[in-house]
Every structure is written in C-alpha cells, then in structure tokens.
C-alpha atoms as a PDB file:
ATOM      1  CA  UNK A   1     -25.740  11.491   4.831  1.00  0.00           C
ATOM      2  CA  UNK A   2     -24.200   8.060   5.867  1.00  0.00           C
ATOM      3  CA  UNK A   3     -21.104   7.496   5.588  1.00  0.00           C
ATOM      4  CA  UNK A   4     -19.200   3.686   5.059  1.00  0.00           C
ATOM      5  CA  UNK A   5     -15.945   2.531   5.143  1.00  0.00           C
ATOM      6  CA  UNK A   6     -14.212   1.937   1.922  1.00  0.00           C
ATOM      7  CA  UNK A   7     -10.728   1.346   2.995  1.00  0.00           C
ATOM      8  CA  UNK A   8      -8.423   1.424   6.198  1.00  0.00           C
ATOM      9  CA  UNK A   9      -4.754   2.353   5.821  1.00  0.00           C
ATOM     10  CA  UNK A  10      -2.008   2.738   8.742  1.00  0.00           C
ATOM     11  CA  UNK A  11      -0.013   5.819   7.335  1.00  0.00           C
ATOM     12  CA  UNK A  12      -2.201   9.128   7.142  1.00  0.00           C
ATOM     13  CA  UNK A  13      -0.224  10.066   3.448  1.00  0.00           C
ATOM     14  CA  UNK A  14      -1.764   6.737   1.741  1.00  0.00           C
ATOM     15  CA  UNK A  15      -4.674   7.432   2.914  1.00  0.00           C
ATOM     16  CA  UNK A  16      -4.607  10.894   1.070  1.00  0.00           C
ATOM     17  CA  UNK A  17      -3.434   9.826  -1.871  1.00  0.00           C
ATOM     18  CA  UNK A  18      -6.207   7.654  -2.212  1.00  0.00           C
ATOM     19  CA  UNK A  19      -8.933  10.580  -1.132  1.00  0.00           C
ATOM     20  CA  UNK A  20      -7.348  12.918  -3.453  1.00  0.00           C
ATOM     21  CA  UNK A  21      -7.572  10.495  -6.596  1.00  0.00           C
ATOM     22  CA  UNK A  22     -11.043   9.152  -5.616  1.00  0.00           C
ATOM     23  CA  UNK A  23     -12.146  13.377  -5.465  1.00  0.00           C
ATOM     24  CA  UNK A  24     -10.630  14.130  -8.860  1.00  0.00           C
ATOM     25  CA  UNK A  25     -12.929  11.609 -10.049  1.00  0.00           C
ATOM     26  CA  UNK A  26     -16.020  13.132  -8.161  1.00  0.00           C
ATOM     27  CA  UNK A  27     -16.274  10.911  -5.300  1.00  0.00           C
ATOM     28  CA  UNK A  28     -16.525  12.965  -2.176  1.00  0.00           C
ATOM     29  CA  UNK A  29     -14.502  11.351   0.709  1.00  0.00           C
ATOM     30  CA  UNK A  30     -13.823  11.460   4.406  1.00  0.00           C
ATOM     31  CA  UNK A  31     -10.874  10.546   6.441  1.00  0.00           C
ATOM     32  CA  UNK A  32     -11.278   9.373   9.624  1.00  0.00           C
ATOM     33  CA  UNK A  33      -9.184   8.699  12.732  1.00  0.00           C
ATOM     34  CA  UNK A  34      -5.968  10.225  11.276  1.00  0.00           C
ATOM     35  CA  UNK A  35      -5.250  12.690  14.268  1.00  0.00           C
ATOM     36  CA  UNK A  36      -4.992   9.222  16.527  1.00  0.00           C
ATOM     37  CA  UNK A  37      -2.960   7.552  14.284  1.00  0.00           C
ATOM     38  CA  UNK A  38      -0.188  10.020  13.907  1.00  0.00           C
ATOM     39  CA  UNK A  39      -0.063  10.773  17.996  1.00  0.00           C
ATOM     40  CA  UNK A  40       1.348   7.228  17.862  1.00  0.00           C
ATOM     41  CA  UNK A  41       1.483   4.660  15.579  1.00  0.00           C
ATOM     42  CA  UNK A  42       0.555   1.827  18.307  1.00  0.00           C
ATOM     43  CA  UNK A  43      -2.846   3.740  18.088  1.00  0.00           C
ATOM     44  CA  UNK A  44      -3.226   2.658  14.818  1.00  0.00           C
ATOM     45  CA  UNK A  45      -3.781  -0.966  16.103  1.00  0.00           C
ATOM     46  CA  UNK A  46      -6.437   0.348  18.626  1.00  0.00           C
ATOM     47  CA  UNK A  47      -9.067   2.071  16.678  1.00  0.00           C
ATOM     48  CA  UNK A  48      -8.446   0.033  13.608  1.00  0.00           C
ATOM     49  CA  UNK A  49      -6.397   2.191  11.423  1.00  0.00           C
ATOM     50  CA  UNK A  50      -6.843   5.695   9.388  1.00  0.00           C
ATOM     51  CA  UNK A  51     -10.888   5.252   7.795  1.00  0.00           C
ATOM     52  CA  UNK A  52     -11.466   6.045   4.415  1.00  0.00           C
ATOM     53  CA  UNK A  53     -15.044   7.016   3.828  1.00  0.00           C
ATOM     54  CA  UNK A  54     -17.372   7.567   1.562  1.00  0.00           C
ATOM     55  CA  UNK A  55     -21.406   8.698   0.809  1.00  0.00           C
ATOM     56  CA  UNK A  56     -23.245   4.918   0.558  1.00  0.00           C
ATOM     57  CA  UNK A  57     -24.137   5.962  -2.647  1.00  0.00           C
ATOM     58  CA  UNK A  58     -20.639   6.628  -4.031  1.00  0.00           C
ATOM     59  CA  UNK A  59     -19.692   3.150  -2.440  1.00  0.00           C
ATOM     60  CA  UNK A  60     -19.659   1.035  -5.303  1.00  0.00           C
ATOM     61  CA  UNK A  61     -18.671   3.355  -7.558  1.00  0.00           C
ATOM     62  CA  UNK A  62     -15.499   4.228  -5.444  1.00  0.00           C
ATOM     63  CA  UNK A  63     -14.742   0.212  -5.103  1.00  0.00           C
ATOM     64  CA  UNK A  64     -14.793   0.013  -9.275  1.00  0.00           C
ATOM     65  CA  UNK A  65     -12.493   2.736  -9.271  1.00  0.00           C
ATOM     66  CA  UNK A  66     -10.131   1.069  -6.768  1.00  0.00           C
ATOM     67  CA  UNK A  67     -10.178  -2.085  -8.258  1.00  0.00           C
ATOM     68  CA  UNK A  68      -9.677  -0.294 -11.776  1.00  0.00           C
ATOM     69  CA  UNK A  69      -6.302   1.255 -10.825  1.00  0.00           C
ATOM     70  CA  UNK A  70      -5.769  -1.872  -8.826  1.00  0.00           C
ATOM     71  CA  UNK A  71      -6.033  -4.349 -12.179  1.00  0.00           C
ATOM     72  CA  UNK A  72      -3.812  -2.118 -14.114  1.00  0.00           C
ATOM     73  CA  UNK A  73      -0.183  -3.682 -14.610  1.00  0.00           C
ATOM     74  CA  UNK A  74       3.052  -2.238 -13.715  1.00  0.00           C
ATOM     75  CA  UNK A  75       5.260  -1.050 -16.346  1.00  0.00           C
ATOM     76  CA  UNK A  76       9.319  -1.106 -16.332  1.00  0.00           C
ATOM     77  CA  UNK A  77      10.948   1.829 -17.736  1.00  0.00           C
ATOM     78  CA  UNK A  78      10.106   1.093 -21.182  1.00  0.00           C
ATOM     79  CA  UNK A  79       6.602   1.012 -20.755  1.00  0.00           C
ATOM     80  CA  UNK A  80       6.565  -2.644 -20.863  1.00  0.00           C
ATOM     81  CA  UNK A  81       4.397  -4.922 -18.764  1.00  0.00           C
ATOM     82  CA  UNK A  82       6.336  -5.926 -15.427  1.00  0.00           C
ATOM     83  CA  UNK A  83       7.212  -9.686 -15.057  1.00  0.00           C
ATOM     84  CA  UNK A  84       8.836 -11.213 -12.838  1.00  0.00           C
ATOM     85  CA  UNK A  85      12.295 -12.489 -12.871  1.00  0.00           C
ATOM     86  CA  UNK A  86      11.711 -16.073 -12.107  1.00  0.00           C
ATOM     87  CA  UNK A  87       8.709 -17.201 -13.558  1.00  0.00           C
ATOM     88  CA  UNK A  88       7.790 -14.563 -15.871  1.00  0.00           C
ATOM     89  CA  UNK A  89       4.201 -13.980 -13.766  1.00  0.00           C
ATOM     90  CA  UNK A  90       2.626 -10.436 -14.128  1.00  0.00           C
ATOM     91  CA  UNK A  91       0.707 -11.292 -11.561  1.00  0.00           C
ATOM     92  CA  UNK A  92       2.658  -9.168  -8.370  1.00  0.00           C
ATOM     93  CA  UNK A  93       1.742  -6.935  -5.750  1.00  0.00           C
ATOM     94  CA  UNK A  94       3.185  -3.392  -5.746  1.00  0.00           C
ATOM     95  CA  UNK A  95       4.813  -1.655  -2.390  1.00  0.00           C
ATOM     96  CA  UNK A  96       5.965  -4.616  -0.697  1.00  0.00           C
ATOM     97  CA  UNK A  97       7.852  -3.861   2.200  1.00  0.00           C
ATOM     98  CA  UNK A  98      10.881  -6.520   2.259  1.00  0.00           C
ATOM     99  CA  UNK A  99      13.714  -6.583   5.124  1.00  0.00           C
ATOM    100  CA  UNK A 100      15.122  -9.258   3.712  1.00  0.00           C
ATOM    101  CA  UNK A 101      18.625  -7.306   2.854  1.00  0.00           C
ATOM    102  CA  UNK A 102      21.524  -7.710   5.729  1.00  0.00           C
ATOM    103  CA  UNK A 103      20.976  -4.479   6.342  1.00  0.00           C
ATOM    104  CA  UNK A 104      16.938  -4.814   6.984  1.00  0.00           C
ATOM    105  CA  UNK A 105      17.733  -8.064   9.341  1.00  0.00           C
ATOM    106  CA  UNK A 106      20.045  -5.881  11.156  1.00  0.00           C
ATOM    107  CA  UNK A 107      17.739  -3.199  11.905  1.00  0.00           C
ATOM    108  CA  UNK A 108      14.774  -5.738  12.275  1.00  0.00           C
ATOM    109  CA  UNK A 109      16.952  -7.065  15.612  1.00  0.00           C
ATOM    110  CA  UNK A 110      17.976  -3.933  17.337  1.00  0.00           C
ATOM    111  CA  UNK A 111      14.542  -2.412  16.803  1.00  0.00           C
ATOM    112  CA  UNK A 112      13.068  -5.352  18.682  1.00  0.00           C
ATOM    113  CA  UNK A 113      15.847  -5.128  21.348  1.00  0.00           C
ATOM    114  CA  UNK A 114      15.393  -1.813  21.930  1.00  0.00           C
ATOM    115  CA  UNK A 115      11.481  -1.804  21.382  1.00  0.00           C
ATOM    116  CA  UNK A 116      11.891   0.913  18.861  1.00  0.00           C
ATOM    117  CA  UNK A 117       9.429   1.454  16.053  1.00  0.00           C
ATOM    118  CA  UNK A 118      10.300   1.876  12.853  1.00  0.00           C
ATOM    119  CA  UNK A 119      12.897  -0.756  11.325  1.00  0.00           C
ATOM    120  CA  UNK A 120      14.582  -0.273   7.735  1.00  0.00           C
ATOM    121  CA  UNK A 121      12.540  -1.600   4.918  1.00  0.00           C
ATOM    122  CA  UNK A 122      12.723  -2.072   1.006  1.00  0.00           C
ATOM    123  CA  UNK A 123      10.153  -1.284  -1.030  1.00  0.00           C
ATOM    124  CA  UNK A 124       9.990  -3.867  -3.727  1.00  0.00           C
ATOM    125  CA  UNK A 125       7.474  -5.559  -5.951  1.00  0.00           C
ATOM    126  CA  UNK A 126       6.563  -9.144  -5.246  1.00  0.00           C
ATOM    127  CA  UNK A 127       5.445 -11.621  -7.585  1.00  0.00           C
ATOM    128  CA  UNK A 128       2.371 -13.101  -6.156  1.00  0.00           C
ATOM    129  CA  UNK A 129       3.159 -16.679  -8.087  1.00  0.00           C
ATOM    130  CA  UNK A 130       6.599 -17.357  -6.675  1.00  0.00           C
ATOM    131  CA  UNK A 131       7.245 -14.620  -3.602  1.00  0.00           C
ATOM    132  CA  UNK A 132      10.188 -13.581  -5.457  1.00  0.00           C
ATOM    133  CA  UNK A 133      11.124 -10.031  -4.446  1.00  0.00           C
ATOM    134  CA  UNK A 134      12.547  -7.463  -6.769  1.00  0.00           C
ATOM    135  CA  UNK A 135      12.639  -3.868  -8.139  1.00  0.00           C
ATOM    136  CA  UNK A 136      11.972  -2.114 -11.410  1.00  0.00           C
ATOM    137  CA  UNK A 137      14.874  -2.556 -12.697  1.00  0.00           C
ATOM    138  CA  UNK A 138      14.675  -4.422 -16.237  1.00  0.00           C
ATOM    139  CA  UNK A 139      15.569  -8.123 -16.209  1.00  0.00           C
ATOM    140  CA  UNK A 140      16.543 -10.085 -18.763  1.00  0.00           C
ATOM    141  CA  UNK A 141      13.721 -12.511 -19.828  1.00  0.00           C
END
C-alpha cells in the first residue's frame, strides 16, 4: 500500500477533523508526524508539519472532496450567502487568524519580547477581494 500526502496542517485537531470527514466518506486516512508536533510546536517547522495521508488510489478522490467542501460558501445566520462588508465579494477565506485588535498587537509584542509562543488571535473571515477582515455577524448591504 503506498501512501501520499494529501495535506499538511500545524495543529494535530485540524488535522483530525479533516481525517474524520474524509473516513465518513470512505476514504481511509493516515496521520503522520503528530506525536512531534505536539512535543513542541517549533517541531512543526522541522519535519514539515502534521501529514495527512492517503492510499494513491483514494488520492484524487480525497482532493475532489476537499475542494468540494472547500467551494461551498459561507452562510450568515440566516442561511444567506456571506459577503463581505466592503465590496460585497463572496469570494473570502474562512479561519483567518487576525491580531489586528489593540489587544492582539499587544500580545503580538510581549510574546516576541519574551520569546513566548502563542500570541492572542481573532478568528475572522477575510474577503479575498479587498483583505477586509470581519465576523459573521450580519451587515447591512
């Protein structure tokens, strides 16, 4: 059986959320390099990340998956397609981490200062037009 790399993630709970949704479709995956990983997160930079594998023959099929869940949009919380505040663009990414608040530049600093990993983040969406950065809040169009 050989084995190829379908995705590489840095946390090891991404990486099984993806595993777990590609098995409930069938696909029969692999994680490797997680044990590394979470001894220390600097690892992570050394062996390339947290593997995702699959079979070679479950490759493509995996990848049309990914890219189907991928293509979806984003809904608010009336079921209506996310846009963007600025331009109106459904075109965003999903997960962004921002630290672009006071309190994220603030953090940002003293974690460099003291050479401490992690710093505060925000987890917004970004609109991949513009770069605007916001949440799921509704917004007046």
């Amino acid at each position: 059986m050989k084995l190829k790399t379908l995705k590489t993630f840095s946390n090891d709970i991404s990486a099984h959320l993806l595993k777990t949704r590609l098995e409930s479709e069938g696909v029969e995956c692999f994680i490797l390099d997680e044990n590394i990983v979470r001894l220390n997160s600097f690892y992570d930079l050394a062996v390339g990340g947290i593997r995702l594998q699959v079979r070679e023959e479950d490759f493509q099929r995996a990848k049309d998956l990914i890219e189907e869940w991928e293509d979806r949009p984003y809904l608010d919380e009336e079921d209506r397609e996310l846009k963007c505040p600025k331009c109106q663009s459904t075109d965003v990414y999903a997960g962004f981490k921002s630290f672009k608040t006071a309190v994220g530049w603030l953090t940002l600093a003293i974690s460099l200062l003291l050479v401490i990993y992690p710093f505060y983040t925000k987890t917004v969406f970004r609109c991949k037009a513009c770069g605007t950065e916001f949440g799921r809040k509704k917004h007046k169009a």
